[in-house]
PDB file of N, CA and C in Angstrom:
ATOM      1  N   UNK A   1       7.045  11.324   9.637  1.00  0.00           N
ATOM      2  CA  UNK A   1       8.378  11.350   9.058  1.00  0.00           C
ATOM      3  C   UNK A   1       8.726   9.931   8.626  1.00  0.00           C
ATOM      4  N   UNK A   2       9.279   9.896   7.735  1.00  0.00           N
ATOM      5  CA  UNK A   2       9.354   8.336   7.030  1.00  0.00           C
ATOM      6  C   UNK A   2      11.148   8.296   7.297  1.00  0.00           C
ATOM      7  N   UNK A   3      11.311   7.008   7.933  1.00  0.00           N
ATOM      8  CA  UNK A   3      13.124   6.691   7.924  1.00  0.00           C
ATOM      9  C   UNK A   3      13.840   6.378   6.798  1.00  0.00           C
ATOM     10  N   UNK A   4      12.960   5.389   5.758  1.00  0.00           N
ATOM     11  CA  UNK A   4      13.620   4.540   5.098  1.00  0.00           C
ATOM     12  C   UNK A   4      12.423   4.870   3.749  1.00  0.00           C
ATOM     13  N   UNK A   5      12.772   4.738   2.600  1.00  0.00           N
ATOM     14  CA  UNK A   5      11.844   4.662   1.382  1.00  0.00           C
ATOM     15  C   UNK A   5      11.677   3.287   1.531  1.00  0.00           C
ATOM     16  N   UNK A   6      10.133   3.202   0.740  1.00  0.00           N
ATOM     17  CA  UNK A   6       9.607   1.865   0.358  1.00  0.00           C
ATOM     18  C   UNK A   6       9.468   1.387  -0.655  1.00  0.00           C
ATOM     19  N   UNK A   7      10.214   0.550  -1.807  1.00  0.00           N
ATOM     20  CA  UNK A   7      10.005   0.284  -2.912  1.00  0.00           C
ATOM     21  C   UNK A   7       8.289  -0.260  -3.249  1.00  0.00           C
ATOM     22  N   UNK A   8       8.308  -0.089  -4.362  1.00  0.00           N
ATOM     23  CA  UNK A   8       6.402  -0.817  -5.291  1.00  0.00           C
ATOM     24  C   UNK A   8       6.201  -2.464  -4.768  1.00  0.00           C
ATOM     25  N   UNK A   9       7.666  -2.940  -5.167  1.00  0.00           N
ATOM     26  CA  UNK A   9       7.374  -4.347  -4.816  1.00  0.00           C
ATOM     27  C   UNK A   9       7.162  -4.859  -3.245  1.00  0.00           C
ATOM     28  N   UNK A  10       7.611  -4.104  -2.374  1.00  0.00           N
ATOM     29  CA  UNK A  10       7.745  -4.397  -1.277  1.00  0.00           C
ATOM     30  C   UNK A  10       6.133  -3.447  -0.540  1.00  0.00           C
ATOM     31  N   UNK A  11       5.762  -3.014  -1.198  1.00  0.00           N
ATOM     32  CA  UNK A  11       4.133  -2.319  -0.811  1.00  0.00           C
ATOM     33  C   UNK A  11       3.298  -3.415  -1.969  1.00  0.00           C
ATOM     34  N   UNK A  12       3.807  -3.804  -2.799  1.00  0.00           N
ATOM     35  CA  UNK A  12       2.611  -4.855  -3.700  1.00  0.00           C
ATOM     36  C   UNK A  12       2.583  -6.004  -2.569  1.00  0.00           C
ATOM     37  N   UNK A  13       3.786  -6.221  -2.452  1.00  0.00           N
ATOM     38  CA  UNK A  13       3.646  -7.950  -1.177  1.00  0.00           C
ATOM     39  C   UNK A  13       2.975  -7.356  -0.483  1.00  0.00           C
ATOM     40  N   UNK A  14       2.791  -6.625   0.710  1.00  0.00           N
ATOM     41  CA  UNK A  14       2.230  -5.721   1.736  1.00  0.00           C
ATOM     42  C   UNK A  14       0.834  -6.005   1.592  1.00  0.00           C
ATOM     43  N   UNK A  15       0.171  -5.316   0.787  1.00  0.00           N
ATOM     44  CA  UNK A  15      -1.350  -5.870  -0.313  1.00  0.00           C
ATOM     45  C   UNK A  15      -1.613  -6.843  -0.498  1.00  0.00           C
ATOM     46  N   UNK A  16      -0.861  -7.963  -0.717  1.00  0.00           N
ATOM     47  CA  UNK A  16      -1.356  -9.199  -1.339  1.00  0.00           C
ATOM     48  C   UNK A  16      -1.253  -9.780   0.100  1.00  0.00           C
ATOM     49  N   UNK A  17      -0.339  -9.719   0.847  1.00  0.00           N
ATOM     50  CA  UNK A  17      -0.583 -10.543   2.544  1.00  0.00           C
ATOM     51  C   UNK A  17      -2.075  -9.649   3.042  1.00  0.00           C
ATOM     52  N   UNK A  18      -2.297  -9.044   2.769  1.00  0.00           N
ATOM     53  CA  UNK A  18      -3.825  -7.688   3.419  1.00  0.00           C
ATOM     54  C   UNK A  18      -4.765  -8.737   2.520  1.00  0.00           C
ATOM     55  N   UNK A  19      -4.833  -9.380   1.448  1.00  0.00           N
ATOM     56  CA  UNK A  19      -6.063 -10.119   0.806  1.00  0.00           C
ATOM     57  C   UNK A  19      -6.237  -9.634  -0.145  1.00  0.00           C
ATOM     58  N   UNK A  20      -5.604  -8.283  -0.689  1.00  0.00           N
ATOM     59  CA  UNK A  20      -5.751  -7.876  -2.213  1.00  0.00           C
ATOM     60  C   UNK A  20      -5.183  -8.174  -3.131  1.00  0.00           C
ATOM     61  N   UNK A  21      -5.830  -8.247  -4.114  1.00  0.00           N
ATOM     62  CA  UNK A  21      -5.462  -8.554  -5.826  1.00  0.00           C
ATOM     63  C   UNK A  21      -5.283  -7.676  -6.910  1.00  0.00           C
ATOM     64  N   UNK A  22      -4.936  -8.111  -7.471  1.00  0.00           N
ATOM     65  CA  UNK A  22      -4.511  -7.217  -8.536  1.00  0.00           C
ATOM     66  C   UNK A  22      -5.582  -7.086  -9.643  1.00  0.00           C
ATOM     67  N   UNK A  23      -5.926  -6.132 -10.268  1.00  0.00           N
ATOM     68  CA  UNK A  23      -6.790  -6.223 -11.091  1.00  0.00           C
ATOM     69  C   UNK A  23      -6.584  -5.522 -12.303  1.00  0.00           C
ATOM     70  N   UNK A  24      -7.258  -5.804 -13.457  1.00  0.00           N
ATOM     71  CA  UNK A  24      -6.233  -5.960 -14.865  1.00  0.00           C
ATOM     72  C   UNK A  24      -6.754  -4.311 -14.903  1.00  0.00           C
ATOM     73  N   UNK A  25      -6.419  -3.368 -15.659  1.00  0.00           N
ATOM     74  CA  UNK A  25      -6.506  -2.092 -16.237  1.00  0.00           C
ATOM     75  C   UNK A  25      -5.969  -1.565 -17.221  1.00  0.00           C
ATOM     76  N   UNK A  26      -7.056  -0.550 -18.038  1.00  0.00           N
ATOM     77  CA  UNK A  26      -6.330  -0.806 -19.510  1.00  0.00           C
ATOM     78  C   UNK A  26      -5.842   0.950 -19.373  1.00  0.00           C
ATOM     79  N   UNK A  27      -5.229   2.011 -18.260  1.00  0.00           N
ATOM     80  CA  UNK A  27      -5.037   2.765 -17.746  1.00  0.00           C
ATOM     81  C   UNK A  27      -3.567   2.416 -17.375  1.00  0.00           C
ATOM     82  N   UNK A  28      -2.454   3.775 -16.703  1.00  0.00           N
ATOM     83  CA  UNK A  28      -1.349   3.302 -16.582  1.00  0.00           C
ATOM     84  C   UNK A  28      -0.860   3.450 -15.165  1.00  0.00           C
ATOM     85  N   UNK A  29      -2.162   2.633 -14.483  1.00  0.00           N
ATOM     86  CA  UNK A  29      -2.314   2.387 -13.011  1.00  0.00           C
ATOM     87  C   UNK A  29      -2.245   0.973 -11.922  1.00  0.00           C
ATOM     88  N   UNK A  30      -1.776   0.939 -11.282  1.00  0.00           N
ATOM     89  CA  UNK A  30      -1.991  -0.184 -10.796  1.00  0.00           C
ATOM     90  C   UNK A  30      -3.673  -0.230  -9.714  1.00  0.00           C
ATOM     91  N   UNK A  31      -4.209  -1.111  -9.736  1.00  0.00           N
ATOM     92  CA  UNK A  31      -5.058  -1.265  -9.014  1.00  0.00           C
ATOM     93  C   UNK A  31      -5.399  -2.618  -8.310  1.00  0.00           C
ATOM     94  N   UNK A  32      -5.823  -2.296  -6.859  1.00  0.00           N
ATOM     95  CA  UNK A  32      -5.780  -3.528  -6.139  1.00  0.00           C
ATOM     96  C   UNK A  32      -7.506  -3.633  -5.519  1.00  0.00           C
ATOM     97  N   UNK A  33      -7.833  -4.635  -5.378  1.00  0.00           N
ATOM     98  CA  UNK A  33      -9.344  -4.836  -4.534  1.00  0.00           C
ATOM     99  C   UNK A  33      -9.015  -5.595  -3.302  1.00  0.00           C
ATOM    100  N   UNK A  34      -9.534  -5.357  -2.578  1.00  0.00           N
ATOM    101  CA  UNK A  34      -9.610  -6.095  -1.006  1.00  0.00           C
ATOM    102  C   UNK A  34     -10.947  -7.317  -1.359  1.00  0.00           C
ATOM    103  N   UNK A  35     -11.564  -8.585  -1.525  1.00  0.00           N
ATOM    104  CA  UNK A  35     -13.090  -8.990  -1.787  1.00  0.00           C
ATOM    105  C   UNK A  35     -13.880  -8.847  -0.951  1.00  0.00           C
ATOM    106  N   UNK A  36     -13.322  -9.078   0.155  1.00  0.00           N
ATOM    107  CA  UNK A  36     -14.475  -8.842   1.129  1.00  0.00           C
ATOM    108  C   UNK A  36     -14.906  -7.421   1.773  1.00  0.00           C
ATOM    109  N   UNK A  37     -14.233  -6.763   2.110  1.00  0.00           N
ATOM    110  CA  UNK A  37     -14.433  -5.278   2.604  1.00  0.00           C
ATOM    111  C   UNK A  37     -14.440  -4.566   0.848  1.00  0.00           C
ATOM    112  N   UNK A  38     -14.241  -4.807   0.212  1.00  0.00           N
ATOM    113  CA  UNK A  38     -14.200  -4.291  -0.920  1.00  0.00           C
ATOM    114  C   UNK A  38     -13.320  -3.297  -1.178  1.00  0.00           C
ATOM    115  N   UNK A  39     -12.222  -2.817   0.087  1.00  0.00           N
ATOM    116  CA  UNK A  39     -11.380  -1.749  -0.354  1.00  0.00           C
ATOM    117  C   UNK A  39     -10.582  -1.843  -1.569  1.00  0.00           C
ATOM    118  N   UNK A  40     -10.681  -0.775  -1.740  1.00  0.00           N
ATOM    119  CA  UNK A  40      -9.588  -0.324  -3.440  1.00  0.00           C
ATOM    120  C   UNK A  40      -8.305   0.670  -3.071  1.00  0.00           C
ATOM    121  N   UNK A  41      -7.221   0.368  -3.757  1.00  0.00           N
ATOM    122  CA  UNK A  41      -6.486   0.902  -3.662  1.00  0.00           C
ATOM    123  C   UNK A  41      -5.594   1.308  -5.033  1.00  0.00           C
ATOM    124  N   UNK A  42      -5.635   2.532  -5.863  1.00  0.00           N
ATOM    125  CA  UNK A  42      -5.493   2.889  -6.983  1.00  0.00           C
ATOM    126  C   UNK A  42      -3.839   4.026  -6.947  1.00  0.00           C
ATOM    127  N   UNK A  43      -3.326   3.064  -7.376  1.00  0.00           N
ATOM    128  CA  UNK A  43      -1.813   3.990  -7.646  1.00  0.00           C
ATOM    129  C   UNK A  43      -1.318   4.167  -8.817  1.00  0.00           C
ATOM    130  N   UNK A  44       0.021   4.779  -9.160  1.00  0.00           N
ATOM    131  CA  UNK A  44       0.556   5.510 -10.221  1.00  0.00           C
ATOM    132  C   UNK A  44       1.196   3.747 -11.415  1.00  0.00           C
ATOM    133  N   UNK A  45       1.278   3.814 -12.041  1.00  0.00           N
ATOM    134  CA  UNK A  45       2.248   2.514 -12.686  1.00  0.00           C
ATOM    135  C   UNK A  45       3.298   2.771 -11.901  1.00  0.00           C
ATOM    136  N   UNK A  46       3.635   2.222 -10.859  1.00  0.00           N
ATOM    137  CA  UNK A  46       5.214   1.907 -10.575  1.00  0.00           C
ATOM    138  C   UNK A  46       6.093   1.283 -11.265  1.00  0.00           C
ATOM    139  N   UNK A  47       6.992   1.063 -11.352  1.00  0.00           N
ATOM    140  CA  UNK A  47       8.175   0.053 -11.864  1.00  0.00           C
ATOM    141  C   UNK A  47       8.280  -0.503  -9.995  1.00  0.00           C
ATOM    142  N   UNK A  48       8.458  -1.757 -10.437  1.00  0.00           N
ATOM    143  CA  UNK A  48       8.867  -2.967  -8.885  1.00  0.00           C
ATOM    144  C   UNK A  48       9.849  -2.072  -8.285  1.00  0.00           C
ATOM    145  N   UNK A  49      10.724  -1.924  -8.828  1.00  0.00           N
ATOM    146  CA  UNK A  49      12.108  -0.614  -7.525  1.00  0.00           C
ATOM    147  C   UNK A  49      11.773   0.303  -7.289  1.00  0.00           C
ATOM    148  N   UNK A  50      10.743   1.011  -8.104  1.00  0.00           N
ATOM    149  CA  UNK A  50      10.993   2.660  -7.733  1.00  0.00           C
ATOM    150  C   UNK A  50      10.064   3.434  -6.393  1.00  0.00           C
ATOM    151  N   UNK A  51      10.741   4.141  -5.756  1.00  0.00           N
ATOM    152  CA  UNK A  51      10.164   4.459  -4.203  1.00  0.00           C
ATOM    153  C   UNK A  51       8.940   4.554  -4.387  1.00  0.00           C
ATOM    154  N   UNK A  52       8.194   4.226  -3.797  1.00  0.00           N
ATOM    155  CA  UNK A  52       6.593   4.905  -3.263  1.00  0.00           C
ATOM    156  C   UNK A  52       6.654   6.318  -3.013  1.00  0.00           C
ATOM    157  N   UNK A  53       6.371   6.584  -3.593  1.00  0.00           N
ATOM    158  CA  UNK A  53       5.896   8.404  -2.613  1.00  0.00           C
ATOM    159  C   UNK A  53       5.380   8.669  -1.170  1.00  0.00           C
ATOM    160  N   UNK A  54       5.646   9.370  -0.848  1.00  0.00           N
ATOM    161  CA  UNK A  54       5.037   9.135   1.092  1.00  0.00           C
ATOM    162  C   UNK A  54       3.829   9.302   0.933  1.00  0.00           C
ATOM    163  N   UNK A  55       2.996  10.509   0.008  1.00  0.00           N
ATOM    164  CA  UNK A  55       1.247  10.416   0.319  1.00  0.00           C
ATOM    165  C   UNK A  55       1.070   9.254  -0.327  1.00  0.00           C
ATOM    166  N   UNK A  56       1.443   8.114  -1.331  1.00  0.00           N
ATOM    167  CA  UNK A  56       0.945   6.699  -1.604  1.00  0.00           C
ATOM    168  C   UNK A  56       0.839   6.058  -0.624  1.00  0.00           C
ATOM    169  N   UNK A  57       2.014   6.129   0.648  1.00  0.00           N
ATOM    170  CA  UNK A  57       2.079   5.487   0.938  1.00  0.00           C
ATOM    171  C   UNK A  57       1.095   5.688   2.299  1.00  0.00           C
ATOM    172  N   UNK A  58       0.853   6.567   2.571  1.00  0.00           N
ATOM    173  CA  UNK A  58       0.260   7.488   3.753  1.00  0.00           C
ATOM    174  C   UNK A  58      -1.538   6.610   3.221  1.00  0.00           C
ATOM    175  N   UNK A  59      -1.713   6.970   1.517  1.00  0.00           N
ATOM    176  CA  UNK A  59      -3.105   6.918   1.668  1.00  0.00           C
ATOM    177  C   UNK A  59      -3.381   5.280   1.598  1.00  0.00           C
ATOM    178  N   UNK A  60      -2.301   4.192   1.363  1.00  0.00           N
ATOM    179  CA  UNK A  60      -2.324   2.938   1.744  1.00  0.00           C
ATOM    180  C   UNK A  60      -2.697   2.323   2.839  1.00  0.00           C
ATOM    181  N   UNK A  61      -1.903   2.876   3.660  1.00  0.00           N
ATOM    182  CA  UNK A  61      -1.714   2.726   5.183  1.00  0.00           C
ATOM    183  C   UNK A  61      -3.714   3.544   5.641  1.00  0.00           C
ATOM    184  N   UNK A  62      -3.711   4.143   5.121  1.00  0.00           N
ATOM    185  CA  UNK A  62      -4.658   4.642   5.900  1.00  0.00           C
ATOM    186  C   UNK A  62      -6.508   3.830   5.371  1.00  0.00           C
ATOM    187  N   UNK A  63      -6.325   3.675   3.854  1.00  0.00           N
ATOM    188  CA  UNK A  63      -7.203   2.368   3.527  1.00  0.00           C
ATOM    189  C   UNK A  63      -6.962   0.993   4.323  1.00  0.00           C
ATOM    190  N   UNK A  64      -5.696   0.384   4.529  1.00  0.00           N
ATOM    191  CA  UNK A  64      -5.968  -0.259   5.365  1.00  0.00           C
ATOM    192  C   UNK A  64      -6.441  -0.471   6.769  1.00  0.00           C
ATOM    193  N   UNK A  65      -5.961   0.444   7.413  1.00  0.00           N
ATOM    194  CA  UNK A  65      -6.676   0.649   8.550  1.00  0.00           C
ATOM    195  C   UNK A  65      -7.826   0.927   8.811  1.00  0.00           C
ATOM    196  N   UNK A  66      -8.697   1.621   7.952  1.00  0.00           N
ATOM    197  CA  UNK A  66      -9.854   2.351   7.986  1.00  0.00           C
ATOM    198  C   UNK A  66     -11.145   0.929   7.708  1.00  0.00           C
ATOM    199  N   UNK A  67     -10.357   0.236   6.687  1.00  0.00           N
ATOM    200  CA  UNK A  67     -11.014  -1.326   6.567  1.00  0.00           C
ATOM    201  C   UNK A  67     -10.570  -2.493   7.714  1.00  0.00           C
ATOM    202  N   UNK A  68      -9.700  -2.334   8.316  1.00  0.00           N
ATOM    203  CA  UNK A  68      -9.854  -2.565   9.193  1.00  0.00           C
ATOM    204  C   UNK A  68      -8.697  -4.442   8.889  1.00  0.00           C
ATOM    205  N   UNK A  69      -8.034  -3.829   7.808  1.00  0.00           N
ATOM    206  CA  UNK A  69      -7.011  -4.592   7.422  1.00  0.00           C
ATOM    207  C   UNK A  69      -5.966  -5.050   8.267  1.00  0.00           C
ATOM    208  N   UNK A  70      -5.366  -4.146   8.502  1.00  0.00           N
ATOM    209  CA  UNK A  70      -4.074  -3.885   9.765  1.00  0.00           C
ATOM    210  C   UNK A  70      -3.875  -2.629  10.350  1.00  0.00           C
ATOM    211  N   UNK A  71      -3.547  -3.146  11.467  1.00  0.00           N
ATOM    212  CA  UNK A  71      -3.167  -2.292  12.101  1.00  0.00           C
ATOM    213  C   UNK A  71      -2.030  -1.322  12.094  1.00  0.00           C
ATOM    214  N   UNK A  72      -1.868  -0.058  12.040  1.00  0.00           N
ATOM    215  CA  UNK A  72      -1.067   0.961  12.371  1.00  0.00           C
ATOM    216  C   UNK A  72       0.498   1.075  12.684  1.00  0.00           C
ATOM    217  N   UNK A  73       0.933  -0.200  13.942  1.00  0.00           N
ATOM    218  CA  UNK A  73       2.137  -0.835  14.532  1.00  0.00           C
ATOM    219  C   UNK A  73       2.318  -1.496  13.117  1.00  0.00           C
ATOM    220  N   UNK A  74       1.841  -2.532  13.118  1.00  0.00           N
ATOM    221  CA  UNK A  74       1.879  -3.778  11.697  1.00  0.00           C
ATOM    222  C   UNK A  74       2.595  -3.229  10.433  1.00  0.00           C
ATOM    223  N   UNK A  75       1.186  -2.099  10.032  1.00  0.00           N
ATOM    224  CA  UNK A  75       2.034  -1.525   8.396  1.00  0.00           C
ATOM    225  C   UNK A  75       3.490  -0.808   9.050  1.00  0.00           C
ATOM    226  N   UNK A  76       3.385   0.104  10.174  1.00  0.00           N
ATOM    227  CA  UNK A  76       4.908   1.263  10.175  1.00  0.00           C
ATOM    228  C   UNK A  76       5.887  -0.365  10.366  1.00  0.00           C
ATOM    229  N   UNK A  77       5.789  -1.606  11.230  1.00  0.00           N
ATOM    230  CA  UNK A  77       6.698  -2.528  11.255  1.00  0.00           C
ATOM    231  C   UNK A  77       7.150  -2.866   9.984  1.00  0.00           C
ATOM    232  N   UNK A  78       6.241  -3.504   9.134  1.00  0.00           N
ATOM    233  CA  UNK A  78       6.371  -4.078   7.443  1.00  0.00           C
ATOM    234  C   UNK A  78       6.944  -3.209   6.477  1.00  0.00           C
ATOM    235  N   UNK A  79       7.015  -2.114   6.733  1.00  0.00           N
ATOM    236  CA  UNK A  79       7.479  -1.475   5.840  1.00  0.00           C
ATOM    237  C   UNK A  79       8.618  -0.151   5.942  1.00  0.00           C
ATOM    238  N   UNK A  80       8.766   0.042   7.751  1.00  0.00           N
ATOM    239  CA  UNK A  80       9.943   0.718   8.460  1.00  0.00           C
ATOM    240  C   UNK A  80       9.540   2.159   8.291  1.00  0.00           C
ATOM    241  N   UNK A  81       7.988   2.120   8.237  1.00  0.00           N
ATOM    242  CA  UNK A  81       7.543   3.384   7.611  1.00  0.00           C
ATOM    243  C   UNK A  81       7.599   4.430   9.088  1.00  0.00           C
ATOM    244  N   UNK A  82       8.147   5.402   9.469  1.00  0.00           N
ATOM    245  CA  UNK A  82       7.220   6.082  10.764  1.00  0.00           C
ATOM    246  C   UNK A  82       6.736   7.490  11.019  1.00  0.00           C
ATOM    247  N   UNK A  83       5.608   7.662  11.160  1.00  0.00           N
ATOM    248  CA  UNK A  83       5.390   8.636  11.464  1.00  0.00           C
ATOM    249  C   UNK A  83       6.046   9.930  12.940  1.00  0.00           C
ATOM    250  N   UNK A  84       6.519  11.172  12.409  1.00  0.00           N
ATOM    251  CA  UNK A  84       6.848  11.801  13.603  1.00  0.00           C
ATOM    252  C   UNK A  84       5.688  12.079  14.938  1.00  0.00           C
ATOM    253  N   UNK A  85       6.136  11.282  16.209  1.00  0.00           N
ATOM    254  CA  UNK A  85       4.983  11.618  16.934  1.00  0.00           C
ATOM    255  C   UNK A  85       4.942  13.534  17.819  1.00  0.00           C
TER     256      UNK A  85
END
């Protein structure tokens, strides 16, 4: 269950503190690379304000963890995201 929506810009910072970059695309997507683990993370064109969707944000959270980016506590803290236990 999510408390609070998460704006694009506030999940782009999120990414860029994790070590990812932005990478150019001639598609109307945003895309990010991790360099060293090589994770990718491929989303819709946001506009900077407009909410994340919860499965964006679900399958974010879950690339990071799975690479071994951050932890679980970390992303639901950074972003006020929470799951119902």
């Amino acid at each position: 269950m999510m408390t609070r929506e998460v704006n694009f810009a506030t999940l782009e910072e999120l990414l860029t503190k994790a070590g990812f970059k932005s990478l150019p695309t001639a598609g109307n997507h945003w895309v990010f690379k991790e360099p060293v683990s090589e994770a990718m993370v491929i989303l819709p064109a946001y506009p900077k304000q407009a909410q994340v969707r919860p499965i964006h944000l679900v399958a974010v959270r879950r690339t990071l963890m799975e690479n071994g980016l951050i932890d679980e506590d970390a992303f639901d803290r950074l972003t006020n995201y929470r799951f119902a236990s």
